[in-house]
Protein backbone atom coordinates (compact mmCIF):
# COMPACT_ATOMS: atom_id res chain seq x y z
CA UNK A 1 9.77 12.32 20.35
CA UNK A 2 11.21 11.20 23.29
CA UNK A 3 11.32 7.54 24.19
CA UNK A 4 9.10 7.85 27.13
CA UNK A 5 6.42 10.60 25.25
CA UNK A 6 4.21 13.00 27.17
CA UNK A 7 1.24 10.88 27.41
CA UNK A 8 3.71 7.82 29.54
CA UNK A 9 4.92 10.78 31.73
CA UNK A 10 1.50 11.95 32.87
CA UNK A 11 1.06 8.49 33.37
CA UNK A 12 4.44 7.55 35.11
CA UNK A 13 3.56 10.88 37.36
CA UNK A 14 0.83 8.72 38.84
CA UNK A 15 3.09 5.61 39.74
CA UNK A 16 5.86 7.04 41.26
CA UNK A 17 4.31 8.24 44.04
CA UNK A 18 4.14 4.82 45.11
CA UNK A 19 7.30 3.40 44.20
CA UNK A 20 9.16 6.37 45.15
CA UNK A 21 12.81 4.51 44.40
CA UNK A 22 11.56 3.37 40.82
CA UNK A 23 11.05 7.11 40.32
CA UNK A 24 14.59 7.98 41.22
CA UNK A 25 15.70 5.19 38.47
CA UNK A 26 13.12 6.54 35.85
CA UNK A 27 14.62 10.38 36.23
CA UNK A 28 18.09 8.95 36.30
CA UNK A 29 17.98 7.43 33.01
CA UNK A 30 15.54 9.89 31.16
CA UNK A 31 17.76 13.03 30.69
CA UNK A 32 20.20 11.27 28.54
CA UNK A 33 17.49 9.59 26.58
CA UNK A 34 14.93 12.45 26.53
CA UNK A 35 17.08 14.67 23.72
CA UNK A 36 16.66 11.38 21.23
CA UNK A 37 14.16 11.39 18.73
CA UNK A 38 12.83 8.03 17.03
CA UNK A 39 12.87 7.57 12.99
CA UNK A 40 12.91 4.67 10.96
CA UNK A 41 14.45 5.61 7.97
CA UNK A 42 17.82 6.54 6.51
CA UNK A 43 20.42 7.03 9.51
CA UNK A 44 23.97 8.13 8.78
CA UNK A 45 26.13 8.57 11.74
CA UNK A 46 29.90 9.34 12.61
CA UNK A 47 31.31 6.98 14.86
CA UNK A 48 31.14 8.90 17.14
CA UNK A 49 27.03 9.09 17.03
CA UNK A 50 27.35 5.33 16.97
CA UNK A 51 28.92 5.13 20.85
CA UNK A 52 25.91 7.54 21.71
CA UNK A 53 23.30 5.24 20.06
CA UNK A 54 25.02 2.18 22.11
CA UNK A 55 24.84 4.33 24.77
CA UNK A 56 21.11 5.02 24.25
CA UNK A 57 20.24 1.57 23.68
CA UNK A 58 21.43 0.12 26.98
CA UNK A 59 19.40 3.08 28.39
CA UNK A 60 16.62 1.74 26.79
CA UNK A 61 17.22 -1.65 27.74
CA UNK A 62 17.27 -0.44 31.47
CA UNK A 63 14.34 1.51 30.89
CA UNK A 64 12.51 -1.75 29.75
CA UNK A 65 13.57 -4.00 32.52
CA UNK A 66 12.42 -0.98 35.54
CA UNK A 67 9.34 -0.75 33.92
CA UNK A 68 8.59 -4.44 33.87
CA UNK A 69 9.55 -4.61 37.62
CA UNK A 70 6.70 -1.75 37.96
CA UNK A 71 4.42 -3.86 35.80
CA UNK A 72 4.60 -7.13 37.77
CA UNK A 73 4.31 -5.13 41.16
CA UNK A 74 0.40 -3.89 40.08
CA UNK A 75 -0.42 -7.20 38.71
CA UNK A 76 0.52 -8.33 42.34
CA UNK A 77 -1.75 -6.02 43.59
CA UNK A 78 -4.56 -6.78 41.26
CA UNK A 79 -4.56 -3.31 39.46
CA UNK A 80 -4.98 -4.80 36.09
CA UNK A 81 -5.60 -0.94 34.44
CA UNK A 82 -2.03 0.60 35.68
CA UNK A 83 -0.38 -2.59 34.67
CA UNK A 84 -2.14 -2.76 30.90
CA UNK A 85 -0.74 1.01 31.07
CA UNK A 86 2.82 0.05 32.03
CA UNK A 87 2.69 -2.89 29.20
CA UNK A 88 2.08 -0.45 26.47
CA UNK A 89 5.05 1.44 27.33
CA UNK A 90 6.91 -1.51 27.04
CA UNK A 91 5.88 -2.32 24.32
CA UNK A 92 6.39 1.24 22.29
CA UNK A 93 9.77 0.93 23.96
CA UNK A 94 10.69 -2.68 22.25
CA UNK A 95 9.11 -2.02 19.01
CA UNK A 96 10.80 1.22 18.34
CA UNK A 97 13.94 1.47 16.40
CA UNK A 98 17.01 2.89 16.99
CA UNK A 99 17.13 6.50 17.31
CA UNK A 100 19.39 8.99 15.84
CA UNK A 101 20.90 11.46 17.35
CA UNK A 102 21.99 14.65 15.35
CA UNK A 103 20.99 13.29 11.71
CA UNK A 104 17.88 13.56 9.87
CA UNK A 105 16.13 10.25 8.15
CA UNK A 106 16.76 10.34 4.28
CA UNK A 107 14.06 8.87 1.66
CA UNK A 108 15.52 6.71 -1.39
CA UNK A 109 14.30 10.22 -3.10
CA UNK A 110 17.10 12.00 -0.80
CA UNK A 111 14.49 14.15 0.89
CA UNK A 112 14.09 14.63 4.89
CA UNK A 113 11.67 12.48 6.26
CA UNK A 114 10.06 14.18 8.72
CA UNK A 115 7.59 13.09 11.73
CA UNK A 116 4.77 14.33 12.80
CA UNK A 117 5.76 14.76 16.73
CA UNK A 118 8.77 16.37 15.83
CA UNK A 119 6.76 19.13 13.70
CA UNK A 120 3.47 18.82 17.00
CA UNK A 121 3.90 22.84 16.63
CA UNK A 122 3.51 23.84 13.03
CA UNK A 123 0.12 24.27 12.76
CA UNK A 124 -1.21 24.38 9.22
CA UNK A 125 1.86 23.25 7.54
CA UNK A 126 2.33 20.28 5.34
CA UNK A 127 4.97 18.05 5.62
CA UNK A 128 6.24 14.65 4.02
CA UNK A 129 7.38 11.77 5.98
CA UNK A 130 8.07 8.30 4.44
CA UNK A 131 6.21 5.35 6.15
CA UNK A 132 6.44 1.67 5.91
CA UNK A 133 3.16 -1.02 6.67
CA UNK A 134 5.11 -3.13 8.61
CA UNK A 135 6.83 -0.36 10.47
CA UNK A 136 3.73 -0.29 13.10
CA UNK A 137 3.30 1.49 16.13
CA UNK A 138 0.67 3.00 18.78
CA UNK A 139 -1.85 5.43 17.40
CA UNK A 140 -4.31 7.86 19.04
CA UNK A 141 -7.31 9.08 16.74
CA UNK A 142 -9.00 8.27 13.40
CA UNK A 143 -8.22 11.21 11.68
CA UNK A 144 -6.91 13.67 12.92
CA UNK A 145 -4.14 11.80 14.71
CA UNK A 146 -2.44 12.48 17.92
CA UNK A 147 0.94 13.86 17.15
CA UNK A 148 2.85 11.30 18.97
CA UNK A 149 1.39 8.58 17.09
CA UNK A 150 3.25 6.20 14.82
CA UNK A 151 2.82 8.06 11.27
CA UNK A 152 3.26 4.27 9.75
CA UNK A 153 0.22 2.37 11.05
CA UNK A 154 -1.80 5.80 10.69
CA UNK A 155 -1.24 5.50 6.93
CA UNK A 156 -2.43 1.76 6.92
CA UNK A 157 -5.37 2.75 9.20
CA UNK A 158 -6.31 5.65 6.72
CA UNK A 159 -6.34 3.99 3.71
CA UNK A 160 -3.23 5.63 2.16
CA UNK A 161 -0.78 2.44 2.92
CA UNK A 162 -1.39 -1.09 1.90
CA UNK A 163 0.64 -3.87 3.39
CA UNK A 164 3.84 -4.41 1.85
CA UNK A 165 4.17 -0.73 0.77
CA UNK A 166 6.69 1.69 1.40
CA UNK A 167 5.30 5.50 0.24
CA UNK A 168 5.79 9.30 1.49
CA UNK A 169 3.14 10.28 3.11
CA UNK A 170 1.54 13.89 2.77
CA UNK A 171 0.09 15.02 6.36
CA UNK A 172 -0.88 18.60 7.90
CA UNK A 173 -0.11 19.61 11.88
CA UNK A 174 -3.59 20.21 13.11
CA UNK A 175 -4.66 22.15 16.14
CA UNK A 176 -5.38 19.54 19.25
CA UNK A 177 -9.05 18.83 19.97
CA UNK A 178 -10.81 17.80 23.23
CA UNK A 179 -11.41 14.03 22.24
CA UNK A 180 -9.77 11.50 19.86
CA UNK A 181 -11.54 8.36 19.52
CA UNK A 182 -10.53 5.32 17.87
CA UNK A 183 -11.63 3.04 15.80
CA UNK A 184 -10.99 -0.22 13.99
CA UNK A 185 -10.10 -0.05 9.75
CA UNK A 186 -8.27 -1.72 7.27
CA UNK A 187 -6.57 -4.06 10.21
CA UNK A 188 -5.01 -1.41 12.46
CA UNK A 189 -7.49 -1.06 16.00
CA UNK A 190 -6.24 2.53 16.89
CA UNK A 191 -6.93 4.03 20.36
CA UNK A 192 -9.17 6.55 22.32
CA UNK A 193 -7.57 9.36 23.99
CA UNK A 194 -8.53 12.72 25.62
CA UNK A 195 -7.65 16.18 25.15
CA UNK A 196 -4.16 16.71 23.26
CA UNK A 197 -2.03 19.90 22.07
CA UNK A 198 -1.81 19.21 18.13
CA UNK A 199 -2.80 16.20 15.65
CA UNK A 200 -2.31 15.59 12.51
CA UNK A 201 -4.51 14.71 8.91
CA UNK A 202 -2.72 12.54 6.29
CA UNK A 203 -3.78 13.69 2.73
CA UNK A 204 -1.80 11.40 0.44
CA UNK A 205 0.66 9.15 -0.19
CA UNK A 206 3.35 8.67 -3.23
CA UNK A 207 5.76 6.24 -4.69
CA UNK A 208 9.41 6.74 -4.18
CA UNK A 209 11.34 6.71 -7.12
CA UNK A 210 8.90 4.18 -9.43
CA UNK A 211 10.15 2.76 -12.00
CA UNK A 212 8.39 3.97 -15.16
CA UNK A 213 9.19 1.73 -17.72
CA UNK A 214 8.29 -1.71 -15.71
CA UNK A 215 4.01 0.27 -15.78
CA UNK A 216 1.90 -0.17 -19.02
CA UNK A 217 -0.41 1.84 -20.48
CA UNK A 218 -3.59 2.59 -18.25
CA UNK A 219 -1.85 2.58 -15.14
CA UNK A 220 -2.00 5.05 -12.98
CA UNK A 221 -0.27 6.29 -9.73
CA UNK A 222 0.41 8.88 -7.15
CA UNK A 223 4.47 9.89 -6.86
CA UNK A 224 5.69 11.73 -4.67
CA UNK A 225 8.93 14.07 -6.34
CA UNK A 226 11.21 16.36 -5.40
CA UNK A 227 11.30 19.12 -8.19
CA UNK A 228 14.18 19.64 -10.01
CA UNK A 229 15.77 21.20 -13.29
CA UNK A 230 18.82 18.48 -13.77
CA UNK A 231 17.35 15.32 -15.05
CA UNK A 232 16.62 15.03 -18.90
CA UNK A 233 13.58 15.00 -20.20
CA UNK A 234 11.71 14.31 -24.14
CA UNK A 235 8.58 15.64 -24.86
CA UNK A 236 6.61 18.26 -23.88
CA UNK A 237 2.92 17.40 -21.80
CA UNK A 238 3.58 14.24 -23.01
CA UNK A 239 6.73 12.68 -22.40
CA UNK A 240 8.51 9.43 -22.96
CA UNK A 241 8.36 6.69 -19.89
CA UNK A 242 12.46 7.37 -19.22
CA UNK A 243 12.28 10.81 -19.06
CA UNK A 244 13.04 12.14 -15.83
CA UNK A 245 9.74 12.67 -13.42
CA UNK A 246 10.99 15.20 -10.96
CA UNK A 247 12.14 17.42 -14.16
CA UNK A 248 9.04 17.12 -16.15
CA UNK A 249 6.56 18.25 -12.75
CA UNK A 250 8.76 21.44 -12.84
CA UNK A 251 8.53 21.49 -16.70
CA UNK A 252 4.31 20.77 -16.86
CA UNK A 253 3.93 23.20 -14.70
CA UNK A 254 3.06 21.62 -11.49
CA UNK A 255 5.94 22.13 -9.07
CA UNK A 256 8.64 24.41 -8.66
CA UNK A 257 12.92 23.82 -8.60
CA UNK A 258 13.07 21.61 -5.02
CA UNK A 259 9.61 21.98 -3.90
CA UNK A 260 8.19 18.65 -2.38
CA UNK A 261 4.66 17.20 -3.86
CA UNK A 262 2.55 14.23 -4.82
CA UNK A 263 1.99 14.34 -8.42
CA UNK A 264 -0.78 11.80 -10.71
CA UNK A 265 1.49 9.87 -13.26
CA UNK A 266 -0.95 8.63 -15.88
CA UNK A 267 0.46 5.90 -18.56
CA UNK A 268 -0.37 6.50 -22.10
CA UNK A 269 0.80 4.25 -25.13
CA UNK A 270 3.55 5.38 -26.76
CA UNK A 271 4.07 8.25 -29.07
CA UNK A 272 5.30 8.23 -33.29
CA UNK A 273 6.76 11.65 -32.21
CA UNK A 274 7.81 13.72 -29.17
CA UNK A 275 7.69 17.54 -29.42
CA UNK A 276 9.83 20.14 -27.76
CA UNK A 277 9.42 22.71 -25.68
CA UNK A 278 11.49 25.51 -23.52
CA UNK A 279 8.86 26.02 -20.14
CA UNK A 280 9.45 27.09 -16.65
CA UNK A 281 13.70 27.06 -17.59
CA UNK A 282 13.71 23.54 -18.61
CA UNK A 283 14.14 22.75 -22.27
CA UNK A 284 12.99 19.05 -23.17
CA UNK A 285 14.20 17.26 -26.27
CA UNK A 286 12.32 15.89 -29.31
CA UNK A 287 12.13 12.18 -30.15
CA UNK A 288 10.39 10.10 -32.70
CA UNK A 289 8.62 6.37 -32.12
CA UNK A 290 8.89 5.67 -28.26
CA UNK A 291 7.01 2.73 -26.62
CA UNK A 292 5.77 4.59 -23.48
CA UNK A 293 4.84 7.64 -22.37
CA UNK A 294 3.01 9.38 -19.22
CA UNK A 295 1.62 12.48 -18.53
CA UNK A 296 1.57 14.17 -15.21
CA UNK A 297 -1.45 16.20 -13.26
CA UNK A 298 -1.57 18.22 -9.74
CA UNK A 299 -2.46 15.76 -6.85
CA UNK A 300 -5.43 16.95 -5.15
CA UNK A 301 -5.98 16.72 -1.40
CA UNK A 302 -9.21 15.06 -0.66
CA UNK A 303 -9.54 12.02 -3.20
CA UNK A 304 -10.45 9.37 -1.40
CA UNK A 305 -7.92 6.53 0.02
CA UNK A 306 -7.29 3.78 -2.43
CA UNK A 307 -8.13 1.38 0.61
CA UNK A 308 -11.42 3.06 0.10
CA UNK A 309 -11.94 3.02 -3.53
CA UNK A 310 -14.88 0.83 -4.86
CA UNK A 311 -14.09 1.57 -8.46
CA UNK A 312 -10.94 3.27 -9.86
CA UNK A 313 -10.23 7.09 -9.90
């Protein structure tokens, strides 16, 4: 995603016809800046990198302060709908964070975070990207989103993100449609917008690395995991609340040695015994009296958002 994204440039197309020496400014600064892609997560950068993101920044900056000269110029001349336009740039430009160069955004889980506009091609794939409600941004759609919209305030729109929270969120590449129309939930107004390439449907969201032993019995949430055959694990089916979670998916079955997923965690009281068992090359330990347990279950796409809920699932 580039910081000025296809939908400004068909726009920008438009104004620089009239200012003709704002143009020259605008395609001065946007080859250095066009190669940088926006994430919020997770940056680790050389030193190196870190002259190139100063670099970037004060292109941004420069970016910001053109584009405000363009924006006071139409209110001058009374053309309220270009300068609205010109304001939302701004806007997307000042709210966005800043962007990394060469490195990819890591999750608490260690997992690439990925975003949907850098992935606008992969149609029918699923992908993970983590997601923050107070990480907001412009958004296209209602679901099916257009690909250059913020993947954060999507999630709080759908349903899948509640304020405060901080989840990975589960969404397909979808192929574009002629319309996307927008519409007002859960606190996020989203916008209308015509025909575009690719969008994309979130499906789910998980926690990132909860904490088992602080849930009681009854609870129940959606994880998102990373599968793996390292951790160490007691029980088998059901196992005790500080067993690993990413080790018992791959051992219940449900996902495979570094395969990505959203799992149901499920709190049970604890257990006078825990049994053994040698499945999918993970062998889990025995244990007797434990005061928590969980047990895990496939996520399935299409359960409805908990923003959505009217009684628990």
């Amino acid at each position: 995603m580039s910081f000025i994204s296809q939908r400004a440039l068909v726009r920008l197309s438009k104004w620089t016809v009239c200012f003709g020496f704002l143009g020259l400014v605008l395609s001065a600064a946007l080859p250095d800046a066009s190669a940088l892609e926006l994430t919020p997560y997770g940056l680790i950068r050389t030193p190196q990198e870190t002259d190139l993101v100063e670099q970037a920044q004060q292109q941004r900056q420069a970016l910001v302060q053109t584009l405000k000269q363009l924006q006071s110029a139409y209110c001058r001349a009374e053309m309220l709908d270009e300068a609205l336009a010109v304001r939302e740039q701004i806007q997307r430009l000042e709210n966005d964070v800043t962007p990394p160069l060469t490195t990819t955004p890591i999750t608490p889980s260690g997992f690439p975070s990925t975003d949907p506009n850098s992935v606008h091609g992969e149609i029918g794939k699923t992908f993970f990207g983590q997601a923050s409600a107070n990480g907001r941004g412009s958004v296209w759609g209602s679901g099916p989103y257009t690909t250059d919209s913020s993947l954060s305030t999507a999630a709080v729109h759908s349903g899948w993100l509640k304020e405060n929270e901080t989840k990975m969120i589960q969404f397909t590449i979808v192929p574009g449609a002629d319309s996307y129309s927008g519409t007002d939930q859960h606190g996020v107004t989203t916008s209308s917008w015509g025909s575009y390439p690719s969008g994309f449907k979130i499906e789910g969201a998980g926690e990132i690395s909860p904490v088992l032993r602080e849930r009681t019995p009854g609870d129940r949430i959606v994880a998102f995991v990373v599968g793996r055959k390292t951790g160490t694990v007691w029980g088998d089916g059901t196992y005790t609340n500080d067993s690993d979670l990413a080790t018992a998916a791959v051992h219940a079955g449900i996902v495979n040695d570094g395969q990505p997923a959203l799992v149901n965690v499920e709190f049970l009281p604890g257990q006078d015994r825990y049994g053994s068992a040698n499945r999918y090359g993970i062998i889990t330990s025995e244990y007797g009296n434990w005061p928590g347990s969980f047990r895990l279950t496939p996520f399935q796409v299409g359960v409805t958002p908990p923003a959505e809920r009217t009684v628990p699932q």
